[in-house]
PDB file of N, CA and C in Angstrom:
ATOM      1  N   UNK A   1       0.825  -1.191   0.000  1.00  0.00           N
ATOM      2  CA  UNK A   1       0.000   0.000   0.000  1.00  0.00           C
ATOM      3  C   UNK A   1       0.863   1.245   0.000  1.00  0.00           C
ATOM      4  N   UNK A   2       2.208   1.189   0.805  1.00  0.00           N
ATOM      5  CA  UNK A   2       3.004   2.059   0.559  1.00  0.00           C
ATOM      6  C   UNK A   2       3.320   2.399  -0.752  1.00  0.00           C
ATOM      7  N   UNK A   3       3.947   1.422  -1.273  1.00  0.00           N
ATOM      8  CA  UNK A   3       4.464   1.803  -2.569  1.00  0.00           C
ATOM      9  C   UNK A   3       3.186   2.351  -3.757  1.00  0.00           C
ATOM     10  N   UNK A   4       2.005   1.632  -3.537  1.00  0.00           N
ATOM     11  CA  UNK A   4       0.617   2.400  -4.249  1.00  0.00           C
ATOM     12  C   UNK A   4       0.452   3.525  -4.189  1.00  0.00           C
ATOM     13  N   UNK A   5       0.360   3.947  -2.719  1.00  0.00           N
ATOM     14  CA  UNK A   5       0.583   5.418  -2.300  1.00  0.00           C
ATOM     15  C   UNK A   5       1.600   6.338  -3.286  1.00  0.00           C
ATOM     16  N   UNK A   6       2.934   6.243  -2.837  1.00  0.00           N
ATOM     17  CA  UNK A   6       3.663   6.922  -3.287  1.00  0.00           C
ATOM     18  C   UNK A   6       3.189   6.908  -5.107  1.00  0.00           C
ATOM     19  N   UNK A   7       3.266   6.061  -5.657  1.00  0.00           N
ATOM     20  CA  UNK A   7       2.934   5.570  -7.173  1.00  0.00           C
ATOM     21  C   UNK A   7       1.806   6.981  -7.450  1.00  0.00           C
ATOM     22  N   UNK A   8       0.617   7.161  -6.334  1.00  0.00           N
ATOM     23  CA  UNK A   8       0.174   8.331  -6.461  1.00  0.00           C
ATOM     24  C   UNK A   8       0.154   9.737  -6.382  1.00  0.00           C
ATOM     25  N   UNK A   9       1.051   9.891  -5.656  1.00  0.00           N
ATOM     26  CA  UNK A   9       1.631  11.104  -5.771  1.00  0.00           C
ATOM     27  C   UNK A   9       1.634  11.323  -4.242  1.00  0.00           C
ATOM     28  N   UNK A  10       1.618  10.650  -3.313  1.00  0.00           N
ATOM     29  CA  UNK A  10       1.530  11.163  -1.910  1.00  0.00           C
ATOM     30  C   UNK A  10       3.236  10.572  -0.965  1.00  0.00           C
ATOM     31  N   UNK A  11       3.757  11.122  -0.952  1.00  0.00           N
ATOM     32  CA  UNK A  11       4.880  11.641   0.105  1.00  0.00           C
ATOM     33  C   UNK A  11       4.645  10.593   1.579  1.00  0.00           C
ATOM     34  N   UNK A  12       5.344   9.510   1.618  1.00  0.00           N
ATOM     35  CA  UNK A  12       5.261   8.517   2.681  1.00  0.00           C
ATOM     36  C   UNK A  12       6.263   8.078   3.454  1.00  0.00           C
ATOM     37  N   UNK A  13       6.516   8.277   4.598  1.00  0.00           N
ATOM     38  CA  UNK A  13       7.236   8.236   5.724  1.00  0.00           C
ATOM     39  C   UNK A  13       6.584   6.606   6.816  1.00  0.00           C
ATOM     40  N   UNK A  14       7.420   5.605   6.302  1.00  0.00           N
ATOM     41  CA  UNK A  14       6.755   4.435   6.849  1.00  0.00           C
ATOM     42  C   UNK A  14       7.322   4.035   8.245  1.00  0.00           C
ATOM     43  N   UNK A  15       6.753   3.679   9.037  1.00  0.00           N
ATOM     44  CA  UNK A  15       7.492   3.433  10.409  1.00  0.00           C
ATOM     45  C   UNK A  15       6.594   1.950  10.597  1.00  0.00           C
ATOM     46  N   UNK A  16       7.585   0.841  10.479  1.00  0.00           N
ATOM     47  CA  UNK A  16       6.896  -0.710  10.616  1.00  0.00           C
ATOM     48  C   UNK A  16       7.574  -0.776  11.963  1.00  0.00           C
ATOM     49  N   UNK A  17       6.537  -1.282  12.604  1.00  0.00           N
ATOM     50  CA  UNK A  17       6.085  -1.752  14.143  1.00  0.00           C
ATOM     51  C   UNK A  17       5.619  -3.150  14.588  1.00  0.00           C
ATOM     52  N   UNK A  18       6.069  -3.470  15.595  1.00  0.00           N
ATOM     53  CA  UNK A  18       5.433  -5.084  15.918  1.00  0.00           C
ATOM     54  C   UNK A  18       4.137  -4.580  16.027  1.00  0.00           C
ATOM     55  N   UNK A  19       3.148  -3.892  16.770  1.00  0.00           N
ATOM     56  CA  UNK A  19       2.312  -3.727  17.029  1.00  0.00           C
ATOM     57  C   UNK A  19       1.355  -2.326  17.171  1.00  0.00           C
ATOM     58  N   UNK A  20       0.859  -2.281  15.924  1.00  0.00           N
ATOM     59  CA  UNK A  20       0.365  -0.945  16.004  1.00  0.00           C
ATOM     60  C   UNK A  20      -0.693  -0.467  16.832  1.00  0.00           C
ATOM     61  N   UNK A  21      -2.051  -1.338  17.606  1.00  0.00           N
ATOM     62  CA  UNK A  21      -2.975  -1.317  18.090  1.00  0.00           C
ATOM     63  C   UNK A  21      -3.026  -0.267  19.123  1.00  0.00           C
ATOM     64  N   UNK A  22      -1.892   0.184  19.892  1.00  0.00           N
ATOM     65  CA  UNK A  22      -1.520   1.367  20.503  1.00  0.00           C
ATOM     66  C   UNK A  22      -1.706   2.507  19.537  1.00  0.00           C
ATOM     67  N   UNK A  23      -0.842   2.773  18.687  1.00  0.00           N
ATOM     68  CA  UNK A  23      -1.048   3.704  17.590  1.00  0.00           C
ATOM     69  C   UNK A  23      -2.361   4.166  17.268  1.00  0.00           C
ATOM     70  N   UNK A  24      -2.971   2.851  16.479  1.00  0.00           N
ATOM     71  CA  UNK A  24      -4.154   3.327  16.288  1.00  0.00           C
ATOM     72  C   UNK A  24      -5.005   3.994  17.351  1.00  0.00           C
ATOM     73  N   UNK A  25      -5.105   3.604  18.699  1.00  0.00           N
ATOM     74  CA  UNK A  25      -6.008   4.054  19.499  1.00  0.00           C
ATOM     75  C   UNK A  25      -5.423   5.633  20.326  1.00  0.00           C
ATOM     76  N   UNK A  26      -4.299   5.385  20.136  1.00  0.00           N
ATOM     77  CA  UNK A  26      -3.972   6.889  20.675  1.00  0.00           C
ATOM     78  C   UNK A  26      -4.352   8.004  19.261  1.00  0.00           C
ATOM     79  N   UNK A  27      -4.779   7.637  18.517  1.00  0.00           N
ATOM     80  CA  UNK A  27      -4.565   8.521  17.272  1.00  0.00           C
ATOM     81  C   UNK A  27      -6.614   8.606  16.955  1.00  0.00           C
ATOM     82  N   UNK A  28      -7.050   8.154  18.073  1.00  0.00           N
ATOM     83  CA  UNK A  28      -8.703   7.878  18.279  1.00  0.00           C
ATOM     84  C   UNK A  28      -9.315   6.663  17.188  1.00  0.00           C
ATOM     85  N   UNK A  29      -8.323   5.610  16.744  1.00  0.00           N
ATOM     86  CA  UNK A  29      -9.237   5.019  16.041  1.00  0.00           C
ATOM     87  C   UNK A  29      -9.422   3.791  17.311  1.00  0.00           C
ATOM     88  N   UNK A  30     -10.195   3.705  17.911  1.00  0.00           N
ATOM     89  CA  UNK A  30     -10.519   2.301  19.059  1.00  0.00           C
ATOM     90  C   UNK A  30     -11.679   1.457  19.311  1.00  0.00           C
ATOM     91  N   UNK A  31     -12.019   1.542  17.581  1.00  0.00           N
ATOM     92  CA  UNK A  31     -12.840   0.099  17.670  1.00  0.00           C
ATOM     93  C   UNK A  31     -12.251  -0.874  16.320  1.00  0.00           C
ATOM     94  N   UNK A  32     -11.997  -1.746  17.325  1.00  0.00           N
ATOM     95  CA  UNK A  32     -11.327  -2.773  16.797  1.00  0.00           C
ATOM     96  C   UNK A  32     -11.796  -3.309  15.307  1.00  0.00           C
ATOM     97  N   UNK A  33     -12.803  -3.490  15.036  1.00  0.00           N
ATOM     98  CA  UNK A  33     -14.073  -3.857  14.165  1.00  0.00           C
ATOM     99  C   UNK A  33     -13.705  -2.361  12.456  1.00  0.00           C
ATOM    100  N   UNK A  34     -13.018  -1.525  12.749  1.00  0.00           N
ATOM    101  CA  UNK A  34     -12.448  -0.619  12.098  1.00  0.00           C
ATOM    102  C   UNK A  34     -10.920  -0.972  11.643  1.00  0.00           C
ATOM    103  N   UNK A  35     -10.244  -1.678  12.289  1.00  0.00           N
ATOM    104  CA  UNK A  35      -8.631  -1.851  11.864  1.00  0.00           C
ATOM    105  C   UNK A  35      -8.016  -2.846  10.785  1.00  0.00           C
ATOM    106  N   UNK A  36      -7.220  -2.382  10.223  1.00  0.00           N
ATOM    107  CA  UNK A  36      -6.319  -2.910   9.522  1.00  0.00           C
ATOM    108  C   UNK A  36      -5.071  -2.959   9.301  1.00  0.00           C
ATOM    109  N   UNK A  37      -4.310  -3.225   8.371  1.00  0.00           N
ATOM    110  CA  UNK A  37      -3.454  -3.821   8.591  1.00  0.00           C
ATOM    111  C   UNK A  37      -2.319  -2.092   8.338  1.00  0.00           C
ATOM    112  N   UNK A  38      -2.646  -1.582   7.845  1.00  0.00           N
ATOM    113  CA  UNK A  38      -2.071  -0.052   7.787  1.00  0.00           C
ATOM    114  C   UNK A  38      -2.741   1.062   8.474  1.00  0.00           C
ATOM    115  N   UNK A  39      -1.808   2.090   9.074  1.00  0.00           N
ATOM    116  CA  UNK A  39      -2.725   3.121   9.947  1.00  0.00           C
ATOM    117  C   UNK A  39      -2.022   4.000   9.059  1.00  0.00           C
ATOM    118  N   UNK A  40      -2.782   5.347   8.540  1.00  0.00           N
ATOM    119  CA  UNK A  40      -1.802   6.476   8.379  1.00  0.00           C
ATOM    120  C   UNK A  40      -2.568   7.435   8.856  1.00  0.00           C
ATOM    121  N   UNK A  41      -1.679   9.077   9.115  1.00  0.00           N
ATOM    122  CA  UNK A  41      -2.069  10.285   9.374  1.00  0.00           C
ATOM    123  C   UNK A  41      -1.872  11.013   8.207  1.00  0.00           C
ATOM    124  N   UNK A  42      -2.767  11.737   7.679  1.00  0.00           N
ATOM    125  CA  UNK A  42      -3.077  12.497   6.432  1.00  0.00           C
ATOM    126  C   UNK A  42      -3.470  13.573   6.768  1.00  0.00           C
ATOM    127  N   UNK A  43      -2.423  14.953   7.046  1.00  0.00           N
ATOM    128  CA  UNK A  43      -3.368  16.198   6.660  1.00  0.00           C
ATOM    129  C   UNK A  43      -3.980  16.111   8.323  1.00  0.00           C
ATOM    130  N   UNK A  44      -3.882  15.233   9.331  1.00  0.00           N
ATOM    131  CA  UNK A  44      -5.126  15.968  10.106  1.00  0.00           C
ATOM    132  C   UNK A  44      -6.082  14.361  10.632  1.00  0.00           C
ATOM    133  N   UNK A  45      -6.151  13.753   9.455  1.00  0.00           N
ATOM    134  CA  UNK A  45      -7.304  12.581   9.419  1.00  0.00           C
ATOM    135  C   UNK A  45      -6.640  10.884   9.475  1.00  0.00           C
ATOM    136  N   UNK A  46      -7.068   9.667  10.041  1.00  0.00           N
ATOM    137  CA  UNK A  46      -6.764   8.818   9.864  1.00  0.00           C
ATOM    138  C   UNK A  46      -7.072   8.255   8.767  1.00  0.00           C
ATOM    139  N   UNK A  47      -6.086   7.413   8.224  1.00  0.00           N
ATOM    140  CA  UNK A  47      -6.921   6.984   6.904  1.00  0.00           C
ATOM    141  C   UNK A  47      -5.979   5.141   7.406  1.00  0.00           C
ATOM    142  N   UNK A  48      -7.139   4.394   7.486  1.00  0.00           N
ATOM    143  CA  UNK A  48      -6.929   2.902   7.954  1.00  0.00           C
ATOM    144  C   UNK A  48      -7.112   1.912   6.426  1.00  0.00           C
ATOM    145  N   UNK A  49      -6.176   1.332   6.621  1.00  0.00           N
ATOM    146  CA  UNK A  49      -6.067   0.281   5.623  1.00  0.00           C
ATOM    147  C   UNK A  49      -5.915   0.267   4.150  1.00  0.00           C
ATOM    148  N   UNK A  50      -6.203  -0.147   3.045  1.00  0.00           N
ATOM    149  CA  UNK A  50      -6.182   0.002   1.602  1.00  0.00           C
ATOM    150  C   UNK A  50      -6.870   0.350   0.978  1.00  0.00           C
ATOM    151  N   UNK A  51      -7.298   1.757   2.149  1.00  0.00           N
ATOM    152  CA  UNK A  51      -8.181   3.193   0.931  1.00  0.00           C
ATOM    153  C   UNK A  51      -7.384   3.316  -0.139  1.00  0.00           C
ATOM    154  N   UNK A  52      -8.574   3.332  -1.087  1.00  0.00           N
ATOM    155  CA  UNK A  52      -8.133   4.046  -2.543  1.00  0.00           C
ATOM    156  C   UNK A  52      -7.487   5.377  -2.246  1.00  0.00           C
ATOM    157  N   UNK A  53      -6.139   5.565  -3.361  1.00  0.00           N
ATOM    158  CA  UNK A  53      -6.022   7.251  -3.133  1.00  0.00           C
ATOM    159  C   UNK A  53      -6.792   8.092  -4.139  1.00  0.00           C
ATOM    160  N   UNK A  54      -7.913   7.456  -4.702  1.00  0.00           N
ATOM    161  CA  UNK A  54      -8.787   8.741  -5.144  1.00  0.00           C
ATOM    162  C   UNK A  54      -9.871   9.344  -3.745  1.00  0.00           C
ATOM    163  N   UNK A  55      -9.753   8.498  -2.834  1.00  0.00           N
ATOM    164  CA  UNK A  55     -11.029   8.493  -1.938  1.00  0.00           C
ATOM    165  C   UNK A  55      -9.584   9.726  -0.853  1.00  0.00           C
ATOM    166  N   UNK A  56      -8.651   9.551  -0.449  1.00  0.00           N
ATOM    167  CA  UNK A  56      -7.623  10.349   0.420  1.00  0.00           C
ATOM    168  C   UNK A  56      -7.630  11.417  -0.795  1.00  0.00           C
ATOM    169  N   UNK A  57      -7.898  11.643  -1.635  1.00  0.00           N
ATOM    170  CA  UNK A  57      -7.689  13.003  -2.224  1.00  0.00           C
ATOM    171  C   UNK A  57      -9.023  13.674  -2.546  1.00  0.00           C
ATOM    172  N   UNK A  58     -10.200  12.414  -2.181  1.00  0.00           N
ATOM    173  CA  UNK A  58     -11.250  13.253  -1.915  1.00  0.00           C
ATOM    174  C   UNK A  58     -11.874  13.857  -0.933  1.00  0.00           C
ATOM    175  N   UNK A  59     -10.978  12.974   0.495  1.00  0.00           N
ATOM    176  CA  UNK A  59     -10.896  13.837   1.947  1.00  0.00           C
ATOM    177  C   UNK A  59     -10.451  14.647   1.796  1.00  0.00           C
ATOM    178  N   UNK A  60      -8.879  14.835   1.623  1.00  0.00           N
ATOM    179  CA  UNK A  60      -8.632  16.089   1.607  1.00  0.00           C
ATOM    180  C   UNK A  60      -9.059  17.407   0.949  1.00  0.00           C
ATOM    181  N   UNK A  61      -9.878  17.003  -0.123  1.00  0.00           N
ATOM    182  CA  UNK A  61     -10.369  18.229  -0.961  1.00  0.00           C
ATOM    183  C   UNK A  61     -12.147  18.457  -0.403  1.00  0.00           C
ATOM    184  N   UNK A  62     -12.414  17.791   0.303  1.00  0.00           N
ATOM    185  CA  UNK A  62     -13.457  18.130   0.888  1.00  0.00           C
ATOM    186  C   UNK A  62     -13.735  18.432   2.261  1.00  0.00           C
ATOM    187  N   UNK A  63     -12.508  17.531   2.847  1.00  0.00           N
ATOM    188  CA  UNK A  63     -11.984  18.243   4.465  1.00  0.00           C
ATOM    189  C   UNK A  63     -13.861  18.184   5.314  1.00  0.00           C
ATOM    190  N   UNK A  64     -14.449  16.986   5.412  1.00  0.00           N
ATOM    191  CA  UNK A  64     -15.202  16.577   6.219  1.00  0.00           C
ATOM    192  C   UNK A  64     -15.186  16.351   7.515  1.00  0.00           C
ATOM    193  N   UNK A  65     -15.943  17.467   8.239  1.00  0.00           N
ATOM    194  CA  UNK A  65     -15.402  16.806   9.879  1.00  0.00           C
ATOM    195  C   UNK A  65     -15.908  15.307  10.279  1.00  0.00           C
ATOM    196  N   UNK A  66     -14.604  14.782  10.160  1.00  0.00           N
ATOM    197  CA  UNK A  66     -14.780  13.297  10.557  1.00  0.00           C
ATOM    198  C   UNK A  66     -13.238  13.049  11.145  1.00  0.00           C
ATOM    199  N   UNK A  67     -12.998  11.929  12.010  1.00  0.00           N
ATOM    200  CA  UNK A  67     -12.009  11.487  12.384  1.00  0.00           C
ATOM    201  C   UNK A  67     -11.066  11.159  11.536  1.00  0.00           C
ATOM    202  N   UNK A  68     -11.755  10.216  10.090  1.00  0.00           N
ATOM    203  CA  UNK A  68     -11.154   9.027   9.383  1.00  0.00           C
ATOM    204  C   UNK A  68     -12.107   8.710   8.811  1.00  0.00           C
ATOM    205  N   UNK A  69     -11.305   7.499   7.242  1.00  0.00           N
ATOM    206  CA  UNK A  69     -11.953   6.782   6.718  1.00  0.00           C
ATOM    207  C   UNK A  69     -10.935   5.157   6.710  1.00  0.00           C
ATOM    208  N   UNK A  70     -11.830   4.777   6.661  1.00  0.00           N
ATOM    209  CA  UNK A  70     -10.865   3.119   7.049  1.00  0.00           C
ATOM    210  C   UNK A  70     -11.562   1.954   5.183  1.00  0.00           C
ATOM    211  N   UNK A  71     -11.180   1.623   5.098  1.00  0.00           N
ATOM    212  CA  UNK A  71     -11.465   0.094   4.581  1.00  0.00           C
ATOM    213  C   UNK A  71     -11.019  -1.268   5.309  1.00  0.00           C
ATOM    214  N   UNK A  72     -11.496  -1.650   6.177  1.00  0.00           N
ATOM    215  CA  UNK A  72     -11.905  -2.477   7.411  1.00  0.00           C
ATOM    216  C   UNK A  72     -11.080  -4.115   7.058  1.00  0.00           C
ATOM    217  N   UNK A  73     -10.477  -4.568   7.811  1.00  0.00           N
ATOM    218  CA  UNK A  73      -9.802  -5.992   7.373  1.00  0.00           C
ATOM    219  C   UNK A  73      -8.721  -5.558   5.926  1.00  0.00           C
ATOM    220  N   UNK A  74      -9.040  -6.768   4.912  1.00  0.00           N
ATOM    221  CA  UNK A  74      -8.148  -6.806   4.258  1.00  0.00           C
ATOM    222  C   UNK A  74      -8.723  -7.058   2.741  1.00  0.00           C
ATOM    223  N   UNK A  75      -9.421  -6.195   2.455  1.00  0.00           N
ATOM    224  CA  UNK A  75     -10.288  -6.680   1.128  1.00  0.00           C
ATOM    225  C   UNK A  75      -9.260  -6.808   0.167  1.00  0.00           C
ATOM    226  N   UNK A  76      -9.600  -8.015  -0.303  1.00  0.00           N
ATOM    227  CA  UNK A  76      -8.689  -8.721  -1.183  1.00  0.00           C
ATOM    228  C   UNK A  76      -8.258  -8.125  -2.747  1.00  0.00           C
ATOM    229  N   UNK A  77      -9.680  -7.153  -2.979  1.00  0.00           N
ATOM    230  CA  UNK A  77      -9.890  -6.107  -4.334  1.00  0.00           C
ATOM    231  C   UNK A  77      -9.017  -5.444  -4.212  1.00  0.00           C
ATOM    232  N   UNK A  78      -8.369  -4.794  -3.470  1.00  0.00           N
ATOM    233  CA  UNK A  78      -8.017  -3.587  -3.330  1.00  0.00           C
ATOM    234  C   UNK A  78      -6.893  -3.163  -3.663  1.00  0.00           C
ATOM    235  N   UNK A  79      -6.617  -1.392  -3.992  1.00  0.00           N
ATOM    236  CA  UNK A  79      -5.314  -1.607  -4.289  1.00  0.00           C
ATOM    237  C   UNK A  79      -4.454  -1.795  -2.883  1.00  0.00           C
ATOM    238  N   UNK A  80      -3.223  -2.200  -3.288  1.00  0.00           N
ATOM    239  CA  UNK A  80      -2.022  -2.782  -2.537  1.00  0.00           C
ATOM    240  C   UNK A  80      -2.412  -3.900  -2.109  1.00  0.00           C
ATOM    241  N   UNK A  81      -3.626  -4.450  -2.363  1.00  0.00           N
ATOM    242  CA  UNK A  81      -3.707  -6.288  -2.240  1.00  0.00           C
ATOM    243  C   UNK A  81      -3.148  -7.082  -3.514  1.00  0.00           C
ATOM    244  N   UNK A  82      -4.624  -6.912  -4.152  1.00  0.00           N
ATOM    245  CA  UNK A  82      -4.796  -7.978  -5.416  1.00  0.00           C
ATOM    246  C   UNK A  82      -5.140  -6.998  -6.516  1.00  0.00           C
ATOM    247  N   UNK A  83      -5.578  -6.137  -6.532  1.00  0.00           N
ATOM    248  CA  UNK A  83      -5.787  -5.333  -7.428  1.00  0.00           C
ATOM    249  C   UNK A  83      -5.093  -3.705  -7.554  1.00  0.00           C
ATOM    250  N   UNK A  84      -5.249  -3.176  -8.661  1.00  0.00           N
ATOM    251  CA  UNK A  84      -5.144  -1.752  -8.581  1.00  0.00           C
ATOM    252  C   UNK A  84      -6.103  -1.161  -8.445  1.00  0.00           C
ATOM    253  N   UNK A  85      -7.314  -1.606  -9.165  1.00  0.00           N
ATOM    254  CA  UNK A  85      -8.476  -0.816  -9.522  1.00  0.00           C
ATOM    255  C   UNK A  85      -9.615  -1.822  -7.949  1.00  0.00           C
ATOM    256  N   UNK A  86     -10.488  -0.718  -7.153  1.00  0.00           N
ATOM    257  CA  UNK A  86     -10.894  -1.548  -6.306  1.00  0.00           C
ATOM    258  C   UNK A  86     -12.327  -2.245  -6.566  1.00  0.00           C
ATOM    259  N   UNK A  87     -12.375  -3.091  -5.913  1.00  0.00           N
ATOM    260  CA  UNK A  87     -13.999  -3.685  -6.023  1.00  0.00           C
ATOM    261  C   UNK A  87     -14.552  -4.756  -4.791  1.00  0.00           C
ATOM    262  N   UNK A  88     -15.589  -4.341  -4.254  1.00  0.00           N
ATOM    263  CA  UNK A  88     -16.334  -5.131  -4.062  1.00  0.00           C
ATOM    264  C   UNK A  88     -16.176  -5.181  -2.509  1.00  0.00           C
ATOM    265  N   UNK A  89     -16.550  -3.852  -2.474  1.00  0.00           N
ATOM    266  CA  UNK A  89     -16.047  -3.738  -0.290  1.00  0.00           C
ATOM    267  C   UNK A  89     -16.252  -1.671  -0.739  1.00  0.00           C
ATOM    268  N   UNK A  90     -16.771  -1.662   0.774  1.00  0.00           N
ATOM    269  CA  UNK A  90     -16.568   0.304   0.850  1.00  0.00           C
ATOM    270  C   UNK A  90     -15.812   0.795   2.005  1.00  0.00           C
ATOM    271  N   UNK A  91     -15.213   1.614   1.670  1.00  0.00           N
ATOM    272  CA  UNK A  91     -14.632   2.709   2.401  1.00  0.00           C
ATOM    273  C   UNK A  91     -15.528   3.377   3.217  1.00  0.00           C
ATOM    274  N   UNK A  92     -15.052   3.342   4.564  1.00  0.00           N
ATOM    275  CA  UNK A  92     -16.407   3.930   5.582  1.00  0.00           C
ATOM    276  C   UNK A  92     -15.384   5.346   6.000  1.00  0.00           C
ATOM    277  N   UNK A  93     -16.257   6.200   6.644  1.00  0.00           N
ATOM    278  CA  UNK A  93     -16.150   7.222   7.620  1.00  0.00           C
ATOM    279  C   UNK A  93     -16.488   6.638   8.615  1.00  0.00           C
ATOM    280  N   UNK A  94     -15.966   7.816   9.599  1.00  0.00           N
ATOM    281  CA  UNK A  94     -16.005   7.380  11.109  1.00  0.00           C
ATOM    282  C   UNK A  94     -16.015   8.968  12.127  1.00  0.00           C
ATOM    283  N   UNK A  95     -16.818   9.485  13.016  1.00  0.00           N
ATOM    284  CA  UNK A  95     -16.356  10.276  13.818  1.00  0.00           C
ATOM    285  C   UNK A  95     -15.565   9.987  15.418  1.00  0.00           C
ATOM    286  N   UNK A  96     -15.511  10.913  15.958  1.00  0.00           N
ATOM    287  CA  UNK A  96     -15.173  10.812  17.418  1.00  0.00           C
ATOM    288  C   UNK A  96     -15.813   9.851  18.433  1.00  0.00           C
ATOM    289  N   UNK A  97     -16.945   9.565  17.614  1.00  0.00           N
ATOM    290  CA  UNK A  97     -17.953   8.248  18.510  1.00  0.00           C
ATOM    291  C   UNK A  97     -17.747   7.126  17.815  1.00  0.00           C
ATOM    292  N   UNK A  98     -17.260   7.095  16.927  1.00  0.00           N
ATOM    293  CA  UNK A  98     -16.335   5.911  16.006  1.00  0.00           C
ATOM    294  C   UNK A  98     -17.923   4.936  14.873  1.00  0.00           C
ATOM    295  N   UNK A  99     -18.871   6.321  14.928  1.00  0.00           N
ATOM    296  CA  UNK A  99     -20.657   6.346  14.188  1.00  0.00           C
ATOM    297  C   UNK A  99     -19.470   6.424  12.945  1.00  0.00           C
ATOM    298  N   UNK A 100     -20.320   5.265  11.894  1.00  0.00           N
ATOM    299  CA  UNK A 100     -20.092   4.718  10.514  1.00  0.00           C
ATOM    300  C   UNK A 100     -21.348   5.298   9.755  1.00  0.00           C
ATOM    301  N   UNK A 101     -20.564   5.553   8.291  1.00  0.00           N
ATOM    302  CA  UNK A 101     -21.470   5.675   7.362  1.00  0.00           C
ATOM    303  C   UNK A 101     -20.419   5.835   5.891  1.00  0.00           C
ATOM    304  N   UNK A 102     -20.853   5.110   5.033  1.00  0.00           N
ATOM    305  CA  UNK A 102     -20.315   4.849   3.580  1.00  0.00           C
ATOM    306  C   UNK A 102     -19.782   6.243   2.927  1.00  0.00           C
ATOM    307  N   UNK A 103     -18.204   6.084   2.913  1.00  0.00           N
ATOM    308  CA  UNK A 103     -17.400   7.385   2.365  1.00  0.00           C
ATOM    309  C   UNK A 103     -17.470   7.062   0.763  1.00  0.00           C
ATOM    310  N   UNK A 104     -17.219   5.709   0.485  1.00  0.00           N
ATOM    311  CA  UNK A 104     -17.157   4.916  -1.174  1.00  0.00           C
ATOM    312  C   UNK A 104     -17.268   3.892  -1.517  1.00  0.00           C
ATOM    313  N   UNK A 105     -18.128   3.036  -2.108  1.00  0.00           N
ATOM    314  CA  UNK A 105     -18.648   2.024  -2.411  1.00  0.00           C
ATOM    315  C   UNK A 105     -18.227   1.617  -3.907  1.00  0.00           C
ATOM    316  N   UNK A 106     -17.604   0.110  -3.567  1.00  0.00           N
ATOM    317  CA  UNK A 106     -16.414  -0.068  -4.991  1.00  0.00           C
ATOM    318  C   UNK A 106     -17.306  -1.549  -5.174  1.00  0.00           C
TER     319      UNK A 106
END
């Protein structure tokens, strides 16, 4: 997902950890049922797992008060899995009460 990232034009500073689950929750993401296998900080916002970077460049250009957007587990579509192009799983939002609702549906 790193290297996808960068491939898009976004500037990545990777720090691999035995255990990020600290991370994530000091950074307010702490429901478990939300995590994956990548955490990043963007601008301000969490962005969890193998979000598309059209969906991180549509946070940032719309700058929604929300915590984060996650893509949850490890959807196998996705880019930096199995695919480039994604399918078949959505990208959620999340606020401070860690309340869900569909950021992008692939």
């Amino acid at each position: 997902w790193v290297d996808y990232l960068e491939d898009n034009g976004f500037s990545v500073t990777a720090h691999d950890v035995d255990d990020v689950t600290p991370i994530k929750q000091e950074l307010g993401l702490t429901n478990p049922a939300l995590y994956s296998c990548h955490t990043a900080l963007i601008d301000g916002y969490i962005v969890e797992g193998h979000v598309p970077a059209s969906d991180i460049k549509r946070l940032l250009a719309e700058r929604p008060e929300i915590v984060g957007i996650t893509a949850p587990g490890m959807p196998q579509m996705s880019p930096g899995m199995h695919s480039l192009e994604p399918k078949g799983y959505d990208v959620l939002q999340f606020n401070s009460h860690q309340q869900l609702s569909i950021f992008s549906r692939y």
